[in-house]
Structure formats: C-alpha cells, structure tokens
N, C-alpha and C. Protein backbone atom coordinates (compact mmCIF):
# COMPACT_ATOMS: atom_id res chain seq x y z
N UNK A 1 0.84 -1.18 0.00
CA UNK A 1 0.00 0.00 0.00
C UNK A 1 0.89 1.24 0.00
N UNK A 2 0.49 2.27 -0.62
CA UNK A 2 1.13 3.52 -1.07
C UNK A 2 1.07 4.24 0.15
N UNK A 3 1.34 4.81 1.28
CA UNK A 3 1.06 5.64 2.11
C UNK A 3 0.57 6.69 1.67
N UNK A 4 -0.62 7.31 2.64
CA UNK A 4 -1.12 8.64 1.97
C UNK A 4 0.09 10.14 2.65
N UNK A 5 -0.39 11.35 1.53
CA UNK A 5 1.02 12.20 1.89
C UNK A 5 0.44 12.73 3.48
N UNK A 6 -0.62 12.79 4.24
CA UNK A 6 -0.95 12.85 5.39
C UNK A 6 0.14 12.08 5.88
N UNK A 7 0.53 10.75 5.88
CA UNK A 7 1.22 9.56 6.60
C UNK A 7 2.69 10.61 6.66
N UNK A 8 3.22 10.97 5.45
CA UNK A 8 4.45 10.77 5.10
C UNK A 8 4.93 12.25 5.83
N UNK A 9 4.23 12.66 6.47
CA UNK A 9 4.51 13.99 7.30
C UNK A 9 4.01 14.38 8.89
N UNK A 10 3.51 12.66 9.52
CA UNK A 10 2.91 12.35 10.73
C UNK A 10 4.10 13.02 11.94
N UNK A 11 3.61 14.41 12.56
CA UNK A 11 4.47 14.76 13.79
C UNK A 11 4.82 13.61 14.59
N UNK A 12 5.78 13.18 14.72
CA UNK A 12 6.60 11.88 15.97
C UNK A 12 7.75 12.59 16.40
N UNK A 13 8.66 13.28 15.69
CA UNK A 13 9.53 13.44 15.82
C UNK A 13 10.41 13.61 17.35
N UNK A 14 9.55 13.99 18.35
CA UNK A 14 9.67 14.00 19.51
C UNK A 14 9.40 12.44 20.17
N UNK A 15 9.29 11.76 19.55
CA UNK A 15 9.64 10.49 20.13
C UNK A 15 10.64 9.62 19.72
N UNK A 16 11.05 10.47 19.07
CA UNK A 16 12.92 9.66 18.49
C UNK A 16 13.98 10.29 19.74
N UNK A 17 13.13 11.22 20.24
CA UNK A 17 14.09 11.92 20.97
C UNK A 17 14.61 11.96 22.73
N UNK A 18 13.14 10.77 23.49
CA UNK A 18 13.43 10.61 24.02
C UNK A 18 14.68 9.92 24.86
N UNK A 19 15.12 9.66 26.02
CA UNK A 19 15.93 9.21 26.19
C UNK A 19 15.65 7.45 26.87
N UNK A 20 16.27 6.63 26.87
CA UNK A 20 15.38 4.97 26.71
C UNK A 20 15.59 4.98 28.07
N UNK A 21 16.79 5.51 29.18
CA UNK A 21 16.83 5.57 30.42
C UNK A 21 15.67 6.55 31.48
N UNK A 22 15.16 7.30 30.62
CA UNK A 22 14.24 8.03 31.49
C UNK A 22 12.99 7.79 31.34
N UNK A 23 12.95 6.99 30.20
CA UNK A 23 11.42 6.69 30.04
C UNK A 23 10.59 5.77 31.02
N UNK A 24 9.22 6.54 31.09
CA UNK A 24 8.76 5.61 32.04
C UNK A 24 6.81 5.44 31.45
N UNK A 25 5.92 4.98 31.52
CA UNK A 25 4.73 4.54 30.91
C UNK A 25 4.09 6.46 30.94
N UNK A 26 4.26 6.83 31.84
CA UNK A 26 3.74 8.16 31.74
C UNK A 26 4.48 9.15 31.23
N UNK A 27 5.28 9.36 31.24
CA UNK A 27 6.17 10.14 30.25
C UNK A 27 6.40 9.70 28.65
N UNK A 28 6.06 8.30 28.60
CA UNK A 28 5.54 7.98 27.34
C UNK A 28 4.26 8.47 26.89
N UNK A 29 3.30 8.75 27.32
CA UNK A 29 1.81 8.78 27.32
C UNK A 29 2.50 10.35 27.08
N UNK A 30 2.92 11.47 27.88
CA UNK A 30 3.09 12.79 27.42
C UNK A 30 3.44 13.14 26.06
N UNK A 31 4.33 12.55 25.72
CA UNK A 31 5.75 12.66 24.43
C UNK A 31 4.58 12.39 23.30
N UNK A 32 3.59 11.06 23.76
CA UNK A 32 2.75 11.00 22.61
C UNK A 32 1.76 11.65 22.54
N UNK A 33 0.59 12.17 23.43
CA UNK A 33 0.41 12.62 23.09
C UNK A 33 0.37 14.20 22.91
N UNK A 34 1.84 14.54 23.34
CA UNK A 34 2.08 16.03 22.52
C UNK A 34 2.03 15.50 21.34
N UNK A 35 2.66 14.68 20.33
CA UNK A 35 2.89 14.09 18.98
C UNK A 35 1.50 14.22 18.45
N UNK A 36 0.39 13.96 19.15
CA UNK A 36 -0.71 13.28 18.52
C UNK A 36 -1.33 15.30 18.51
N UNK A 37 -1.31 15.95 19.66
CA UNK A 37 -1.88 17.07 19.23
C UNK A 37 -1.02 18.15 18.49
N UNK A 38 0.13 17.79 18.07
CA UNK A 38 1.10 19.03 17.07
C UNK A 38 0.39 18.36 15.72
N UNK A 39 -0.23 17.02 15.46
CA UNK A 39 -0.56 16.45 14.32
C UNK A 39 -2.00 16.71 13.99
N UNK A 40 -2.84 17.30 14.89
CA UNK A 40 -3.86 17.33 15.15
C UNK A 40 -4.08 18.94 14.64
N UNK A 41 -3.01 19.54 15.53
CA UNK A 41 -2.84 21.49 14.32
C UNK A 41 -2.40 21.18 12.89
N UNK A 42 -1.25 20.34 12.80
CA UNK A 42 -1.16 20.22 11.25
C UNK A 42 -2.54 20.15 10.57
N UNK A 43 -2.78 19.02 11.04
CA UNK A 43 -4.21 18.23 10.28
C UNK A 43 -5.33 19.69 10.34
N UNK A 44 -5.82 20.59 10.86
CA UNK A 44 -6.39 21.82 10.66
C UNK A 44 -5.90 22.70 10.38
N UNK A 45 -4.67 22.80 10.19
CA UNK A 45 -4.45 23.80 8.98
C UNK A 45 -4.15 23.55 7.92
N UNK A 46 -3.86 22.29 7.54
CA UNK A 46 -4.27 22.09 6.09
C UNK A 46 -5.62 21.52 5.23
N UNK A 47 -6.18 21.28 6.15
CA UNK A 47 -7.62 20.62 6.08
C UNK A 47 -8.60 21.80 5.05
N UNK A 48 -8.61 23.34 5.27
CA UNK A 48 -9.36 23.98 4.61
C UNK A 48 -8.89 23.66 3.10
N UNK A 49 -7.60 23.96 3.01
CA UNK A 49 -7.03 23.98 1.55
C UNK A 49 -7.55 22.77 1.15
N UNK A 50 -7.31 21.35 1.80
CA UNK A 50 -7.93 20.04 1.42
C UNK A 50 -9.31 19.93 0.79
N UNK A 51 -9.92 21.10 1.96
CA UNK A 51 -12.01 20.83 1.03
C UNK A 51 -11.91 21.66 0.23
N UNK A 52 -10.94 22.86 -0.41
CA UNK A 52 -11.19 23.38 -1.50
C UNK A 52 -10.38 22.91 -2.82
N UNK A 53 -9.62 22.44 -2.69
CA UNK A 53 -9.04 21.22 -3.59
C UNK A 53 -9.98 20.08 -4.20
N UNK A 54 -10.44 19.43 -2.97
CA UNK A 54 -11.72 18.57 -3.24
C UNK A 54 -13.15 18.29 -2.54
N UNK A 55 -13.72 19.45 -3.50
CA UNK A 55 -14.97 19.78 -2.74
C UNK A 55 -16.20 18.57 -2.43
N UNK A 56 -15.92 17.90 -3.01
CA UNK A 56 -17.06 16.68 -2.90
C UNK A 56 -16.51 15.67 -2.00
N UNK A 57 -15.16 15.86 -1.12
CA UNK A 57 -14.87 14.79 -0.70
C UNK A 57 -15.54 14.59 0.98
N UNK A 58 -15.99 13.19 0.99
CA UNK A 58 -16.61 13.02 2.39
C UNK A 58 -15.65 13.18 3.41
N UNK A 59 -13.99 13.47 3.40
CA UNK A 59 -13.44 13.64 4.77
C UNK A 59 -13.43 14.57 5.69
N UNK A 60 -13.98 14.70 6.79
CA UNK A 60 -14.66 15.15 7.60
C UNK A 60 -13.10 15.35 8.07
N UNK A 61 -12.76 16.78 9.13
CA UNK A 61 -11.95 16.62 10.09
C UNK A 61 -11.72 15.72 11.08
N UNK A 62 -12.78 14.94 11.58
CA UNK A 62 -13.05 13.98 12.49
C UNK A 62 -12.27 13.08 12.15
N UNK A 63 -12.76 12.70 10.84
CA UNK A 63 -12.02 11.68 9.78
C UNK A 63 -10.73 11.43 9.76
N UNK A 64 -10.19 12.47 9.34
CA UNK A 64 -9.17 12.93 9.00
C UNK A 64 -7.90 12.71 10.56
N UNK A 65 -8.67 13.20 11.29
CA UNK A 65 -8.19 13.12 12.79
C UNK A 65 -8.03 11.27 13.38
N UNK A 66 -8.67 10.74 12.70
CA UNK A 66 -9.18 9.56 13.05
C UNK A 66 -7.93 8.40 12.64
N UNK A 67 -7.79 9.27 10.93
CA UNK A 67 -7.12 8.34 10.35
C UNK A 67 -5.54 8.51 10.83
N UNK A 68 -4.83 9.61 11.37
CA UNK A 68 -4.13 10.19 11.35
C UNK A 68 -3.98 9.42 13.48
N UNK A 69 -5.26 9.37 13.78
CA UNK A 69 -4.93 9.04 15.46
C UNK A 69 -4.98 7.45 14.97
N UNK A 70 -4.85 6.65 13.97
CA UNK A 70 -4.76 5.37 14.08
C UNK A 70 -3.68 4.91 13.09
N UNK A 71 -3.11 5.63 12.52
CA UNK A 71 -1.52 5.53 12.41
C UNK A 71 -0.25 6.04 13.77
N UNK A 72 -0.54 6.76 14.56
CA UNK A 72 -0.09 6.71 15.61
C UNK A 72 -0.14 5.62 16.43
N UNK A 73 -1.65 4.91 16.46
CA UNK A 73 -1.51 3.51 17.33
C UNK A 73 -0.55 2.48 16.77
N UNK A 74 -0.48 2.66 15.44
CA UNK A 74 0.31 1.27 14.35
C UNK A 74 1.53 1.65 15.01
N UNK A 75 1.81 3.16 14.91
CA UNK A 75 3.40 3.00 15.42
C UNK A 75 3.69 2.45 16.58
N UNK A 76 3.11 2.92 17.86
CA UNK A 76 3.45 2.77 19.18
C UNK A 76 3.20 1.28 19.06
N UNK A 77 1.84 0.32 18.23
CA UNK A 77 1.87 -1.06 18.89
C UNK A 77 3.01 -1.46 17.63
N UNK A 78 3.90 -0.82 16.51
CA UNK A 78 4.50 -1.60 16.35
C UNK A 78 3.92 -2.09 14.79
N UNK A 79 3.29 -1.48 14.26
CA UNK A 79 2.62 -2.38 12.94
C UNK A 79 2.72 -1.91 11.78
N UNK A 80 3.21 -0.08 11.91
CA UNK A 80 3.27 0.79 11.02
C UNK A 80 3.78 0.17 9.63
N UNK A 81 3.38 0.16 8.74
CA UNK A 81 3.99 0.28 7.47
C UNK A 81 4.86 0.81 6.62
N UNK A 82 5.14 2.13 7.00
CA UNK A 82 5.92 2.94 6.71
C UNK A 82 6.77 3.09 7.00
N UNK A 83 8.05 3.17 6.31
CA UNK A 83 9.66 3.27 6.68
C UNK A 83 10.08 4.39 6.71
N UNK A 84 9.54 5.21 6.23
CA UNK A 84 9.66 6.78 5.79
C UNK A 84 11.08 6.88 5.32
N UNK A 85 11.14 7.99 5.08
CA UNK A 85 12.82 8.47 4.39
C UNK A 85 13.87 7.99 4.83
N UNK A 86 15.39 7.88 4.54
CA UNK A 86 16.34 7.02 5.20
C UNK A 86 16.08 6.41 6.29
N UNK A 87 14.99 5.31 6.50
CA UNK A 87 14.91 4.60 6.98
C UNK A 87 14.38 4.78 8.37
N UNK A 88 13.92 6.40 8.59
CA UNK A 88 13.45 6.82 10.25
C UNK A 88 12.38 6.06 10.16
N UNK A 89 11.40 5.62 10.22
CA UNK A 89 10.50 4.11 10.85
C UNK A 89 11.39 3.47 11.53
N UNK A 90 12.54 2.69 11.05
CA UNK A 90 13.17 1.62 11.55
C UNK A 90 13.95 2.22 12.65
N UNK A 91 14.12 3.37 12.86
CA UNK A 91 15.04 4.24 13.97
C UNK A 91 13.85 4.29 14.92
N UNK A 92 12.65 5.04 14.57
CA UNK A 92 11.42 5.08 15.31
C UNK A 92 11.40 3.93 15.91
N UNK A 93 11.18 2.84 15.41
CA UNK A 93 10.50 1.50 15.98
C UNK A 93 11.94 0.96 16.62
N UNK A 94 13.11 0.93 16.74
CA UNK A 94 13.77 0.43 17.46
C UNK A 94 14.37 1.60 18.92
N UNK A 95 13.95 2.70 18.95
CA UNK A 95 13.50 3.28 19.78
C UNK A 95 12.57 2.76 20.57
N UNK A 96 11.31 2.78 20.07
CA UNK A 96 10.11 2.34 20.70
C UNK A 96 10.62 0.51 21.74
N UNK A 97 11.34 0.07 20.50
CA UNK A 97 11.51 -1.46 21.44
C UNK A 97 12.49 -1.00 22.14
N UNK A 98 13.18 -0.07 22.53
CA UNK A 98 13.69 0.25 23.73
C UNK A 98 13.22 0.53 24.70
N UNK A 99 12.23 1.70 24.86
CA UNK A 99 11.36 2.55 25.48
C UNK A 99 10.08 1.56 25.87
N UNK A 100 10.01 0.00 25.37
CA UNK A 100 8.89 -0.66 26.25
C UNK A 100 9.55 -1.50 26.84
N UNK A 101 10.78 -2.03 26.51
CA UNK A 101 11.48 -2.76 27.51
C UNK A 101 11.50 -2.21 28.61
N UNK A 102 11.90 -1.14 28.75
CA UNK A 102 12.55 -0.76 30.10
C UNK A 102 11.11 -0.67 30.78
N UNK A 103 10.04 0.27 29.80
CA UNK A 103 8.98 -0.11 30.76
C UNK A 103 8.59 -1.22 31.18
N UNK A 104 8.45 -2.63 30.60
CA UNK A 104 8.40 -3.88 30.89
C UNK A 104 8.96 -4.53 32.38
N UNK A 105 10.48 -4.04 32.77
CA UNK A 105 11.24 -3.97 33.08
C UNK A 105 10.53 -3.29 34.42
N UNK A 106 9.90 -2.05 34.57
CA UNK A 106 9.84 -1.38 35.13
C UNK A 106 8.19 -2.28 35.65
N UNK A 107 7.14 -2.53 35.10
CA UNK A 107 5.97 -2.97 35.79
C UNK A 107 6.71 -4.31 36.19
N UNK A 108 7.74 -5.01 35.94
CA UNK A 108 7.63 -6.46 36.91
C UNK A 108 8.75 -6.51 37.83
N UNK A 109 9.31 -5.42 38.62
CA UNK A 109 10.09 -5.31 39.05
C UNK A 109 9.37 -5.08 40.46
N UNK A 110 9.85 -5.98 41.33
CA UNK A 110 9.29 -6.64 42.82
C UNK A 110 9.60 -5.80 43.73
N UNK A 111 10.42 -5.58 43.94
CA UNK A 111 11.40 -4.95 45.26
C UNK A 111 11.04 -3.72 45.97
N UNK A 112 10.11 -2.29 44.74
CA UNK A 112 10.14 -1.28 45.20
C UNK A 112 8.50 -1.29 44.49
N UNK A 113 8.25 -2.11 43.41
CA UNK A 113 6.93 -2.01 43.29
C UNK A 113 5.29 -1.99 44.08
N UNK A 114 5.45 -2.77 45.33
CA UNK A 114 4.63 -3.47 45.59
C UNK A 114 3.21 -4.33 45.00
N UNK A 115 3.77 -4.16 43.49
CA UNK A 115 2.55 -5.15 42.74
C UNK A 115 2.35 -6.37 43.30
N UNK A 116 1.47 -7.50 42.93
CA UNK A 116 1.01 -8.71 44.21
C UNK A 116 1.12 -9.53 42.55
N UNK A 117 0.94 -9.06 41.23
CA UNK A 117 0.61 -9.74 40.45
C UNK A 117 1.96 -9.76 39.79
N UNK A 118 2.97 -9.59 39.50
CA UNK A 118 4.36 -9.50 39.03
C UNK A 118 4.76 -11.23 37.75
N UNK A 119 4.37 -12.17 38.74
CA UNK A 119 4.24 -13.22 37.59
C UNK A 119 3.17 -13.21 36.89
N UNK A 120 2.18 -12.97 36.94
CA UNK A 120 0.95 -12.64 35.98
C UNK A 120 1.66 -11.80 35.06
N UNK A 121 2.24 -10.43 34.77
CA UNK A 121 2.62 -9.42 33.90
C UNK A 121 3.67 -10.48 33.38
N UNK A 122 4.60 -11.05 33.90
CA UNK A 122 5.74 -11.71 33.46
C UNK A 122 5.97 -12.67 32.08
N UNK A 123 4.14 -13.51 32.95
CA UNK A 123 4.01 -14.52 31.81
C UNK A 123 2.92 -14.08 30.72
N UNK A 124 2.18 -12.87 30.53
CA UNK A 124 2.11 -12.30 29.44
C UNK A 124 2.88 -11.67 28.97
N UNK A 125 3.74 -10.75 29.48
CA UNK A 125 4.82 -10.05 28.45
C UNK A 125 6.36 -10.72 28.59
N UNK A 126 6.72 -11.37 29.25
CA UNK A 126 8.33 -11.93 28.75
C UNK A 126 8.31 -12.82 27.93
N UNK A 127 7.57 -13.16 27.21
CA UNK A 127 7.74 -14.40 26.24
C UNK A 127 8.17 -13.43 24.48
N UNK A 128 7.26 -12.07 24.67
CA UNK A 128 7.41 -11.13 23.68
C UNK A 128 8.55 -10.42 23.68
N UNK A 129 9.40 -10.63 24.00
CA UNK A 129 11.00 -9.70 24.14
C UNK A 129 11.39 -10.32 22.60
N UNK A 130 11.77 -9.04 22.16
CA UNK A 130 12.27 -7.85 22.19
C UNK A 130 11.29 -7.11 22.02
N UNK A 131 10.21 -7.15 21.13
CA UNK A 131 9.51 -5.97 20.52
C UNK A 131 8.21 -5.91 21.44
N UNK A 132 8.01 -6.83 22.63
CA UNK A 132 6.77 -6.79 23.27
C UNK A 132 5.76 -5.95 22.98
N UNK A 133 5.02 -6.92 21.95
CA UNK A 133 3.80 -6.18 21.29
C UNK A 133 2.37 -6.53 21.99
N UNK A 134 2.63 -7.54 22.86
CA UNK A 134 1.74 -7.56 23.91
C UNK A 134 1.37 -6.78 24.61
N UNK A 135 2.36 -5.80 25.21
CA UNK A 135 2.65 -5.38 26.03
C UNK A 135 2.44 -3.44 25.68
N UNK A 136 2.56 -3.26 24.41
CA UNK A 136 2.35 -2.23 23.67
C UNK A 136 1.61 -2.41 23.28
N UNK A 137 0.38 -3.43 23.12
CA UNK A 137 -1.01 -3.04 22.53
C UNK A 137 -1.58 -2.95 23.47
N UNK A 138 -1.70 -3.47 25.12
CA UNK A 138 -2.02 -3.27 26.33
C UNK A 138 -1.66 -1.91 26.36
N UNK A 139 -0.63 -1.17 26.22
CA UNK A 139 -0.75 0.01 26.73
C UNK A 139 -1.06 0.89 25.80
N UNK A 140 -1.47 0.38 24.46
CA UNK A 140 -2.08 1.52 23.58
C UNK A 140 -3.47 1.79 23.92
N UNK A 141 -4.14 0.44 24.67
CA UNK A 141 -5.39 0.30 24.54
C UNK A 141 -5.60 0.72 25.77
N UNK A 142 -5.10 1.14 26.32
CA UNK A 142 -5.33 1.76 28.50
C UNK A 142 -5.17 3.17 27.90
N UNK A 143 -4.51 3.95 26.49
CA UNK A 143 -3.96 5.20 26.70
C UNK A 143 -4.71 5.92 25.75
N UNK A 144 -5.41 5.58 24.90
CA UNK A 144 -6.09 5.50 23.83
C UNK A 144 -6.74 6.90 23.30
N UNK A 145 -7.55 6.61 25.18
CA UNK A 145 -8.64 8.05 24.75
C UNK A 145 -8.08 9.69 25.29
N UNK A 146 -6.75 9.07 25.29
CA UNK A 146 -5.83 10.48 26.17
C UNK A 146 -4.61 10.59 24.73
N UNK A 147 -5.04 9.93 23.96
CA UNK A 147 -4.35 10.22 22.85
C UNK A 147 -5.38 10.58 22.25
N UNK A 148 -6.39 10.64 21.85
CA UNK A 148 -7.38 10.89 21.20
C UNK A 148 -7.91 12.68 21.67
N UNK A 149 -7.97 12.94 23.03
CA UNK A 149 -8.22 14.12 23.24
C UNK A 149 -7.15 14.75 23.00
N UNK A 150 -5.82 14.58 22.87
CA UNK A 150 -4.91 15.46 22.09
C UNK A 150 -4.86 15.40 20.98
N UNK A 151 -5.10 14.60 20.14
CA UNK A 151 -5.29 15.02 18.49
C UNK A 151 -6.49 15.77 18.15
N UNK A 152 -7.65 15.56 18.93
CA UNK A 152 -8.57 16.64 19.00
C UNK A 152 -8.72 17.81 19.54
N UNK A 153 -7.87 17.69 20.05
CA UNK A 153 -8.01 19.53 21.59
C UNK A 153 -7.21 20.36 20.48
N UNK A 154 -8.74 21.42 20.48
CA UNK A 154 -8.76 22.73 19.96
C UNK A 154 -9.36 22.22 18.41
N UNK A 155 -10.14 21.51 18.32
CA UNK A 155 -10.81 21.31 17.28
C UNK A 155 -12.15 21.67 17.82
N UNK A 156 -12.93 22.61 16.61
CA UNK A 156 -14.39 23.83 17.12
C UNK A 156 -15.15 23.32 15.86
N UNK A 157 -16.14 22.87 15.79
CA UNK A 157 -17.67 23.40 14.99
C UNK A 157 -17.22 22.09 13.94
N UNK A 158 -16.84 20.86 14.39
CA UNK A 158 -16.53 19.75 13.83
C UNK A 158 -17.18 18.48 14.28
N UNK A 159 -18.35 17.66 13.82
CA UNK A 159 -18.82 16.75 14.09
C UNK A 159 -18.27 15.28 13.02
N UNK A 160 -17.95 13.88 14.02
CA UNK A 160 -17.95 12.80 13.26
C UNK A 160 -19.28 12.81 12.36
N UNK A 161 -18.85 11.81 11.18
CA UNK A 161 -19.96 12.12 9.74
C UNK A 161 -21.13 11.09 10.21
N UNK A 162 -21.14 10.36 11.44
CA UNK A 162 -22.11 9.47 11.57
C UNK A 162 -22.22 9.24 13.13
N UNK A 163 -23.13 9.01 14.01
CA UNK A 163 -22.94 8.60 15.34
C UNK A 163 -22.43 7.47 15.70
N UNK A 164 -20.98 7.76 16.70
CA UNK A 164 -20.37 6.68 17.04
C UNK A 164 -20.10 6.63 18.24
N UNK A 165 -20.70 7.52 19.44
CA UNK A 165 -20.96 7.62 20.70
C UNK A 165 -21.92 6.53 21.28
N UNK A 166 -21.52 6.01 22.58
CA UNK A 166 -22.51 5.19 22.92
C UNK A 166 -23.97 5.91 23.27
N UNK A 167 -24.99 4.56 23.26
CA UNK A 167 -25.90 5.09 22.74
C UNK A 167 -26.57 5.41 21.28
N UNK A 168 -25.97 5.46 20.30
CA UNK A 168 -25.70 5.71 19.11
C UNK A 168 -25.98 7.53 19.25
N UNK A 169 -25.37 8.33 20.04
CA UNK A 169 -25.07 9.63 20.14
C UNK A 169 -23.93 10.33 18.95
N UNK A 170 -24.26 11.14 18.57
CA UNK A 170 -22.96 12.25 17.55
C UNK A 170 -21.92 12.55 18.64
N UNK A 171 -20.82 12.74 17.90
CA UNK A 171 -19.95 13.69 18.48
C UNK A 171 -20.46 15.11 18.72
N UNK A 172 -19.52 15.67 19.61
CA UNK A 172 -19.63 17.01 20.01
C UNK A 172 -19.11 17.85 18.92
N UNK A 173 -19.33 19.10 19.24
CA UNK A 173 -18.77 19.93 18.12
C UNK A 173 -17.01 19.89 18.21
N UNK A 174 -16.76 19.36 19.16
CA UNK A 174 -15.23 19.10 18.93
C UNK A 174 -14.56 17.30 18.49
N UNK A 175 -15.44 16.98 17.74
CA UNK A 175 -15.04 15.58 17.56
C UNK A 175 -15.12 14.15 18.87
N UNK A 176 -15.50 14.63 19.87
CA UNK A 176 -15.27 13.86 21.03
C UNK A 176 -17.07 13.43 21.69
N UNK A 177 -16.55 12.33 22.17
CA UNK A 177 -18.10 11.84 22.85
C UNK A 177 -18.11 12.83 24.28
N UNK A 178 -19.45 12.39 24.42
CA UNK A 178 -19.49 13.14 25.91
C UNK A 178 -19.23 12.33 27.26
N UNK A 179 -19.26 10.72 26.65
CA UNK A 179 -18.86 9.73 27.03
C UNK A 179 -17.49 9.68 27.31
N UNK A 180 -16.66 9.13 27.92
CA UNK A 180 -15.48 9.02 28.18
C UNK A 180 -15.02 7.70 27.00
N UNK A 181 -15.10 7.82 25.76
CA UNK A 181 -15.33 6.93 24.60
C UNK A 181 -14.52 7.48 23.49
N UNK A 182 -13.32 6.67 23.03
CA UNK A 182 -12.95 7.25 21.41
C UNK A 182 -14.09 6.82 20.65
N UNK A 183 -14.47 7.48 19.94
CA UNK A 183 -15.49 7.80 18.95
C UNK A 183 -15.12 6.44 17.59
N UNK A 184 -13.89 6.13 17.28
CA UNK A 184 -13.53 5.22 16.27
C UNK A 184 -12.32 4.44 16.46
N UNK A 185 -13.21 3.37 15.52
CA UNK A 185 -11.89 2.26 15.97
C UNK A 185 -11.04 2.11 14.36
N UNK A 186 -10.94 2.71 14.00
CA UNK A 186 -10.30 3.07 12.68
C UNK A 186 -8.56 2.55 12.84
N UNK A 187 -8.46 2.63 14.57
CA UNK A 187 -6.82 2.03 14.96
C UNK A 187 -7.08 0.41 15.37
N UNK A 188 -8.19 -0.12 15.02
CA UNK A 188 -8.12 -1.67 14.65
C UNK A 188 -8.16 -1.80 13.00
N UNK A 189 -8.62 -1.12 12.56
CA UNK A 189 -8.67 -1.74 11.23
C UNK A 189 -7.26 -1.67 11.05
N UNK A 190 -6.80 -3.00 10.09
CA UNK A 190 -5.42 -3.00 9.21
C UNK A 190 -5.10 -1.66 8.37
N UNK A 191 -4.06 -0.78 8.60
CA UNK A 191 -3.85 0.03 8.08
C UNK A 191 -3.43 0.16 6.56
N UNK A 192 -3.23 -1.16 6.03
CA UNK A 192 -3.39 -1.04 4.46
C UNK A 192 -4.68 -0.70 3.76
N UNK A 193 -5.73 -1.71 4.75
CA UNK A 193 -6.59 -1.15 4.24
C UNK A 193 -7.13 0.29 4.39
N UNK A 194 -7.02 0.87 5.48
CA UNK A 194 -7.57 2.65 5.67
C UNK A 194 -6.92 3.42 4.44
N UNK A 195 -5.40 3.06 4.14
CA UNK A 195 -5.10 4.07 3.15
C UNK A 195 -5.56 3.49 1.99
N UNK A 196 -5.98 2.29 1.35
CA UNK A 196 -6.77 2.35 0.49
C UNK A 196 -8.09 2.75 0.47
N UNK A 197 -8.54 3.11 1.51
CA UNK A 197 -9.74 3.53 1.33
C UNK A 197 -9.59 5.19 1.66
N UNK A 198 -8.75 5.57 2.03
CA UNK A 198 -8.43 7.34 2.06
C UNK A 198 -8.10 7.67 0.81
N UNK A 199 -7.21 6.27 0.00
CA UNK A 199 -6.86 6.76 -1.17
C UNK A 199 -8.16 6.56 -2.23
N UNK A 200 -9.46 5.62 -1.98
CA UNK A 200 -10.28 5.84 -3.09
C UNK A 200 -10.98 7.07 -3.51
C-alpha cells in the first residue's frame, strides 16, 4: 500500500528523541500525546485547503483526525507500514523497542513495586522480548482516549460524519463523545486497508 502524503509527514519526531533511560509509561503517554496534538494542528491547517481542492470529498476533520490518530496507534503497537525516508520508521520503531522494555522492566520489578501480580505481567509479556507487542497493545489500549483528546483539543464546529458515541449519540462539536469513549476504531482496522480507502 502507497502511504497517503498525510502519513508521510505524521508529527513523531519528539519520540525519536526521548531518552530509553528516562522513560517511564507516563512520560511515554506525554511525548505522545504532545505528537498526537502538534498532528492534530497540522491536520487543521491544512484541512481547509484540502475541502477546496476537493470539494465533494466526504473527509470530515473527524475523519481525518481519526485516520491520522490510528496511524499513531500502528506505530506505538508496532505495525506501522511505513519506513519513511532514510529509513526513520526503523530508527522510530527500534527506539520504541527500547522505550517498552525498560517499561516492561519497570511494571515487573518486585522490590520497590509493591505489585502482588508481578508473575501474571511476566508470563504475558516476557515471552514477547524484544519488541513486546503484547505489552504495547495493552498500553495503547489503557492510553487511547488520552491520545485521542490530544489530536482533537482545539478542534471547534466539527462533528464525526455518523454517530459513534454510545448510545448511538454524535460527536460534540469538537469531535469527542461526551462519554469518556474514542469515537472510532479506525486504529483496529489494518492500516493497508484505511489508506486504500483514504486513497479511493
């Protein structure tokens, strides 16, 4: 699949930059989602030029926000497609398998933790070393909707194109349920397929 030029200009860059010794599950959760809301201003300021380019097209900012907050999940769990230019994906993603080890490292560690469950975490995530994608889709899926309100915060007078709030409720005028709910699961679908369908 061709990446769309949205993909090929996704703000991360601040997560190449952390350091793998200081990282910790919440300071991960910051780094991203600052990433997810500097992508979230991109994505509205180019978005007008986008509907006057192509006026008939159904992508909604929501949309747009959607597709853009579920290529961020591919990266963090690890699934991304994209290698981007000299090879920064593969710098990205071996970053990232740094930055969950240590967190890994850091939830099964006994001594100062006082967790009670330590072999429970152990024998779901140590079998996944190196790239513990177990362990990164667990924490994409706990962090989700705090990545989601930063790709949306400061988005005004923008509704999803269909109700996807529970209840079968609309979004708010800022893309968000009133529910404590991401609005789309657009970061389960296989991402080959979304950009073929961004690209039809």
């Amino acid at each position: 699949a061709c990446a769309p030029f949205r993909r090929l200009h996704l703000c991360d860059k601040n997560l190449e930059q952390i350091k793998a010794q200081q990282i910790t599950t919440h300071n991960l959760l910051a780094d991203v989602c600052m990433a997810a809301k500097f992508e979230g201003q991109s994505i509205r300021g180019y978005h007008p030029q986008y509907d006057e380019q192509y006026p008939g097209s159904v992508s909604t900012m929501c949309t747009m926000l959607a597709r853009s907050f579920a290529d961020i999940g591919d990266i963090i769990r690890g699934k991304d497609l994209y290698n981007g230019n000299n090879r920064k994906g593969e710098k990205l993603e071996n970053k990232l398998k740094e930055y969950f080890e240590k967190i890994y490292k850091d939830v099964t560690r006994t001594a100062t933790s006082g967790r009670t469950n330590v072999q429970t975490l152990k024998d779901r995530y140590g079998s996944d070393a190196p790239y513990y994608y177990k362990l990164r889709e667990d924490w994409w899926y706990a962090n989700r909707i705090m990545v989601w309100n930063a790709i949306t915060c400061g988005v005004k007078g923008n509704k999803y194109f269909r109700p996807t709030c529970v209840s079968g409720e609309s979004t708010k005028e800022n893309c968000q349920c009133t529910s404590y709910k991401v609005p789309t699961y657009f970061d389960y679908v296989p991402q080959y397929l979304r950009w073929f369908e961004e690209w039809a």
